[in-house]
N, C-alpha and C. Protein backbone atom coordinates (compact mmCIF):
# COMPACT_ATOMS: atom_id res chain seq x y z
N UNK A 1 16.68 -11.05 -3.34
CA UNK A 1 15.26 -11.24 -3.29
C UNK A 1 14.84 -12.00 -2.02
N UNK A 2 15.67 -12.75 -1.42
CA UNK A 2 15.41 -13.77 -0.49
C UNK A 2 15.16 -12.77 0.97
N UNK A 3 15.96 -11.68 1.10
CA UNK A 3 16.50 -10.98 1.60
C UNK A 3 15.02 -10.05 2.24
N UNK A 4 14.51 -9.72 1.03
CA UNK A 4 13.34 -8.88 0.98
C UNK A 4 12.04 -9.91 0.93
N UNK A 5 12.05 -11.06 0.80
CA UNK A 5 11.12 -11.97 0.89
C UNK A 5 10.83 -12.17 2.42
N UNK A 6 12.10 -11.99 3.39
CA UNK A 6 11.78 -12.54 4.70
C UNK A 6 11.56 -10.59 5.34
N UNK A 7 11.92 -9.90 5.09
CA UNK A 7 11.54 -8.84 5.45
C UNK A 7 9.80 -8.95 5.19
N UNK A 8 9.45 -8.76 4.34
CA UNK A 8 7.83 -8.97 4.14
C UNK A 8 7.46 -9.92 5.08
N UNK A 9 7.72 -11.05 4.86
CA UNK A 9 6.98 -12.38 5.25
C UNK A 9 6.99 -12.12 6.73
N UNK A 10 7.95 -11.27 7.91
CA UNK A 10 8.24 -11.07 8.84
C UNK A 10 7.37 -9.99 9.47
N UNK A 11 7.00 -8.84 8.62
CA UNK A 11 6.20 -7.61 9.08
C UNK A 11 5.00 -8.14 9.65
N UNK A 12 4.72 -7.32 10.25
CA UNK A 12 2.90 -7.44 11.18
C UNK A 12 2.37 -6.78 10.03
N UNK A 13 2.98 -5.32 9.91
CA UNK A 13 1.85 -4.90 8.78
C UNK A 13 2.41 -4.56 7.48
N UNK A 14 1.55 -4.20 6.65
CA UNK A 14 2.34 -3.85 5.21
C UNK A 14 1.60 -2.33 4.28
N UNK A 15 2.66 -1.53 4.19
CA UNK A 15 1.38 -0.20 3.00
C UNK A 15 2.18 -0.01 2.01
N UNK A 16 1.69 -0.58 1.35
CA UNK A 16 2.01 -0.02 -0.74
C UNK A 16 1.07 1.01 -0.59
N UNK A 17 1.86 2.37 -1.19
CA UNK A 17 1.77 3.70 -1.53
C UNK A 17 2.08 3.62 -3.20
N UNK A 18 1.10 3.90 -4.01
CA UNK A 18 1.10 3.96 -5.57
C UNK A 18 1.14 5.18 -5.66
N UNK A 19 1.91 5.94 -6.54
CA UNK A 19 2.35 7.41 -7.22
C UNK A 19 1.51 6.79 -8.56
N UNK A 20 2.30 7.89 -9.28
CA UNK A 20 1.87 8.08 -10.57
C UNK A 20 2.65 6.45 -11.50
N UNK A 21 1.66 6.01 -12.23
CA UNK A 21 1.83 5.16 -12.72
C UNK A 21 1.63 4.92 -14.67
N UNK A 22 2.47 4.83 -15.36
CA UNK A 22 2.02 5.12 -16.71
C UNK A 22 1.39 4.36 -17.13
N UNK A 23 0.53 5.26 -18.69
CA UNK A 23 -0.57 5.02 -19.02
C UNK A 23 0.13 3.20 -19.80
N UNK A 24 -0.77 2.04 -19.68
CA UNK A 24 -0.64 1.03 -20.27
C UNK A 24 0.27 0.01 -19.46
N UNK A 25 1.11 0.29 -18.15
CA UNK A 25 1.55 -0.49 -16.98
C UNK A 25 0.86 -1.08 -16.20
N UNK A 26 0.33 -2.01 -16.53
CA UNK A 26 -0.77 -3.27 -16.21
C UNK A 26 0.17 -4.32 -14.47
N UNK A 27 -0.35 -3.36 -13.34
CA UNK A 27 0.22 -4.30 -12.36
C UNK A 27 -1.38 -4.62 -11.20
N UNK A 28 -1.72 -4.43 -11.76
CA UNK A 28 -3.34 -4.08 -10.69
C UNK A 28 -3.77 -5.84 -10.63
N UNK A 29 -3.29 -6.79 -11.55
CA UNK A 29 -3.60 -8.16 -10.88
C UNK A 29 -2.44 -8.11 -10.11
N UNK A 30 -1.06 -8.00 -9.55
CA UNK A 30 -0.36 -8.30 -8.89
C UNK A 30 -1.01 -7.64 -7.29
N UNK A 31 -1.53 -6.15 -7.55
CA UNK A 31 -1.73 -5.80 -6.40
C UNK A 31 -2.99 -6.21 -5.67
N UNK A 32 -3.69 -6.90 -6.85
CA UNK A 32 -4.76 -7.28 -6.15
C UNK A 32 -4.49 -8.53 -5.58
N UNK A 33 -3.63 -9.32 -5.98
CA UNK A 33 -3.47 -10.43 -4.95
C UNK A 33 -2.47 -10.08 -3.65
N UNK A 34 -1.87 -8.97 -3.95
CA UNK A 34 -1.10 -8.28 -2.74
C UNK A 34 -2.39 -8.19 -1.66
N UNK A 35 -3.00 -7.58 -1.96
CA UNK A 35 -4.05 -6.70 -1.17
C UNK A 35 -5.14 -7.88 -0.58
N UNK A 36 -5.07 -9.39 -0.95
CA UNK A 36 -5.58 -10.55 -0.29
C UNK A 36 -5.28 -10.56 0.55
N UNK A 37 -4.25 -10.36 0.95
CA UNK A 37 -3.45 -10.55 2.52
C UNK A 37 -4.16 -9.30 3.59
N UNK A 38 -4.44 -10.08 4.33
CA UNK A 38 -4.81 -8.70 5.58
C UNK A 38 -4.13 -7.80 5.88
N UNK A 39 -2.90 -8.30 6.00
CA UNK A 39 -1.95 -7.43 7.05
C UNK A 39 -1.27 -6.30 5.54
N UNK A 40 -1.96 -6.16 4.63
CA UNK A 40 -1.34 -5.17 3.40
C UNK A 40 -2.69 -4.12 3.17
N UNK A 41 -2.02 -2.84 3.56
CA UNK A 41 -2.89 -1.57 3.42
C UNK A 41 -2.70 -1.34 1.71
N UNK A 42 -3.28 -0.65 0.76
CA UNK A 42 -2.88 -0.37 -0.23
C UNK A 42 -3.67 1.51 -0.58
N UNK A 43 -2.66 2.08 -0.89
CA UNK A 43 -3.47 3.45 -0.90
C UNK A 43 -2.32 4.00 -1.98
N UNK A 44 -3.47 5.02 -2.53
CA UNK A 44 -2.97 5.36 -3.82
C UNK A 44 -3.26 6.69 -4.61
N UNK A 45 -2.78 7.38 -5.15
CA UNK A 45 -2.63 8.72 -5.69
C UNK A 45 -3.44 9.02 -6.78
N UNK A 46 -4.49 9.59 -6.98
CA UNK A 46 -5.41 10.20 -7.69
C UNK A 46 -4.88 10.16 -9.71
N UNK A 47 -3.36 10.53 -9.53
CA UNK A 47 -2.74 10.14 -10.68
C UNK A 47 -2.24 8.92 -10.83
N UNK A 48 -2.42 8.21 -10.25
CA UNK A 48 -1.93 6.78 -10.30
C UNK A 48 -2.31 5.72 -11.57
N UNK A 49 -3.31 6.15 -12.42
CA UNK A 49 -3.98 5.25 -13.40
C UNK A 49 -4.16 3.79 -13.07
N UNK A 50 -4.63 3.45 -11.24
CA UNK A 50 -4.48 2.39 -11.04
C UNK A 50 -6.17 2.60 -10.72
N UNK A 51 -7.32 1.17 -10.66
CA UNK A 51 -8.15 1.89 -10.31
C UNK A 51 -8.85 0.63 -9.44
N UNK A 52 -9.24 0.48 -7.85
CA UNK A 52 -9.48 -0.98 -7.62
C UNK A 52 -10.59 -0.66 -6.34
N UNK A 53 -11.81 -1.01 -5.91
CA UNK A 53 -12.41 -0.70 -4.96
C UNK A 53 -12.13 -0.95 -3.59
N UNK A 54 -11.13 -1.73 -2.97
CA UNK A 54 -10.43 -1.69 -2.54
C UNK A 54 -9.25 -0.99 -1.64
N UNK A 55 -8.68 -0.31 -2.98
CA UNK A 55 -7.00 0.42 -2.65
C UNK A 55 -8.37 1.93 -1.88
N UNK A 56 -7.31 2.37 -1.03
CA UNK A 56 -7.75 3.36 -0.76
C UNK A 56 -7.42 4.26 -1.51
N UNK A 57 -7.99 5.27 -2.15
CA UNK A 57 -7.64 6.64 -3.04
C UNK A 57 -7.05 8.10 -2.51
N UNK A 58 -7.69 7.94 -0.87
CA UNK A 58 -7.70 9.93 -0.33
C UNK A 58 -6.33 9.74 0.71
N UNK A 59 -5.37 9.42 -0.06
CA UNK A 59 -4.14 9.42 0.81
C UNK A 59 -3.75 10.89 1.88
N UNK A 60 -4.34 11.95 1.39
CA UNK A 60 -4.33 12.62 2.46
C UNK A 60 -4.99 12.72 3.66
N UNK A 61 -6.50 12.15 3.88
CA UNK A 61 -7.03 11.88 4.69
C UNK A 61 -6.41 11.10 5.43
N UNK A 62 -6.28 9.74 4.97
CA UNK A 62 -5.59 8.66 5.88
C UNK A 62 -4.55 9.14 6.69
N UNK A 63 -3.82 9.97 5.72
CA UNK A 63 -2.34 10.56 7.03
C UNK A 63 -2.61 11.30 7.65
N UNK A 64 -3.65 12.02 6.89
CA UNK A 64 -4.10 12.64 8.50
C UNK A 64 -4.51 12.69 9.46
N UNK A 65 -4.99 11.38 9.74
CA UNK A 65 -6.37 10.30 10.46
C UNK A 65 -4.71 10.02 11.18
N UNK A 66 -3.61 9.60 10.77
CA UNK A 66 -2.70 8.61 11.91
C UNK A 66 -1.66 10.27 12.56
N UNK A 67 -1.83 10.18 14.13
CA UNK A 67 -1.82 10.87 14.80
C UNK A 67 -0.25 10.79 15.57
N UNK A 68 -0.21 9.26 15.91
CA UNK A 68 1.03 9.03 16.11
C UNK A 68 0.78 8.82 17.72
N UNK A 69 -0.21 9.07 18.17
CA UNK A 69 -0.05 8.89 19.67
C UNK A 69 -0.19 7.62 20.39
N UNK A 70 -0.95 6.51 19.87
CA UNK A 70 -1.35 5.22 20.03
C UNK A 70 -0.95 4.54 19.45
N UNK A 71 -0.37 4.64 17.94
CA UNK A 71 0.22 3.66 17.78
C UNK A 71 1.70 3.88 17.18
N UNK A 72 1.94 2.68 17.23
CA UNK A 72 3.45 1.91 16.95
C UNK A 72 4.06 3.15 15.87
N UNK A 73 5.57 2.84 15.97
CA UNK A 73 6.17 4.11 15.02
C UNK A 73 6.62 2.94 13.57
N UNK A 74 6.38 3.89 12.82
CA UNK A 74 5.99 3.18 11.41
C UNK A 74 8.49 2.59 11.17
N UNK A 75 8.01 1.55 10.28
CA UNK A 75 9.74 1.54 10.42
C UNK A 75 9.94 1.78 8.60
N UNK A 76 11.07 2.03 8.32
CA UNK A 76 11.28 2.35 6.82
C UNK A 76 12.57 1.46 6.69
């Protein structure tokens, strides 16, 4: 955990990508204090049963909006 604590704490930026999430999995206060932080994008899948004004919803737009020519290459 320590491991992945300084990986985070170290990034410039951050994107939680939410899939499908089951019905009655209550994490939407965790992500909403995720999503306090500036440097954390949050975008999320239409099936996701997550629901926050906030998270972005049209995950296909957004990827399609990043082009790749200006900026930085994303790291995994």
């Amino acid at each position: 955990m320590k491991k992945i604590s300084l990986q985070w704490n170290g990034a410039f930026s951050k994107l939680i990508l939410i899939g499908q999430v089951a019905e009655g999995v209550n994490i939407s206060r965790l992500l909403t204090r995720l999503s306090e932080d500036p440097s954390v994008v949050i975008v999320m899948e239409t099936t996701s049963n997550i629901h926050h004004p906030i998270f972005i919803n049209c995950i296909d737009r957004v990827i399609d909006g990043i082009d790749g020519a200006g900026n930085r290459k994303i790291k995994t």
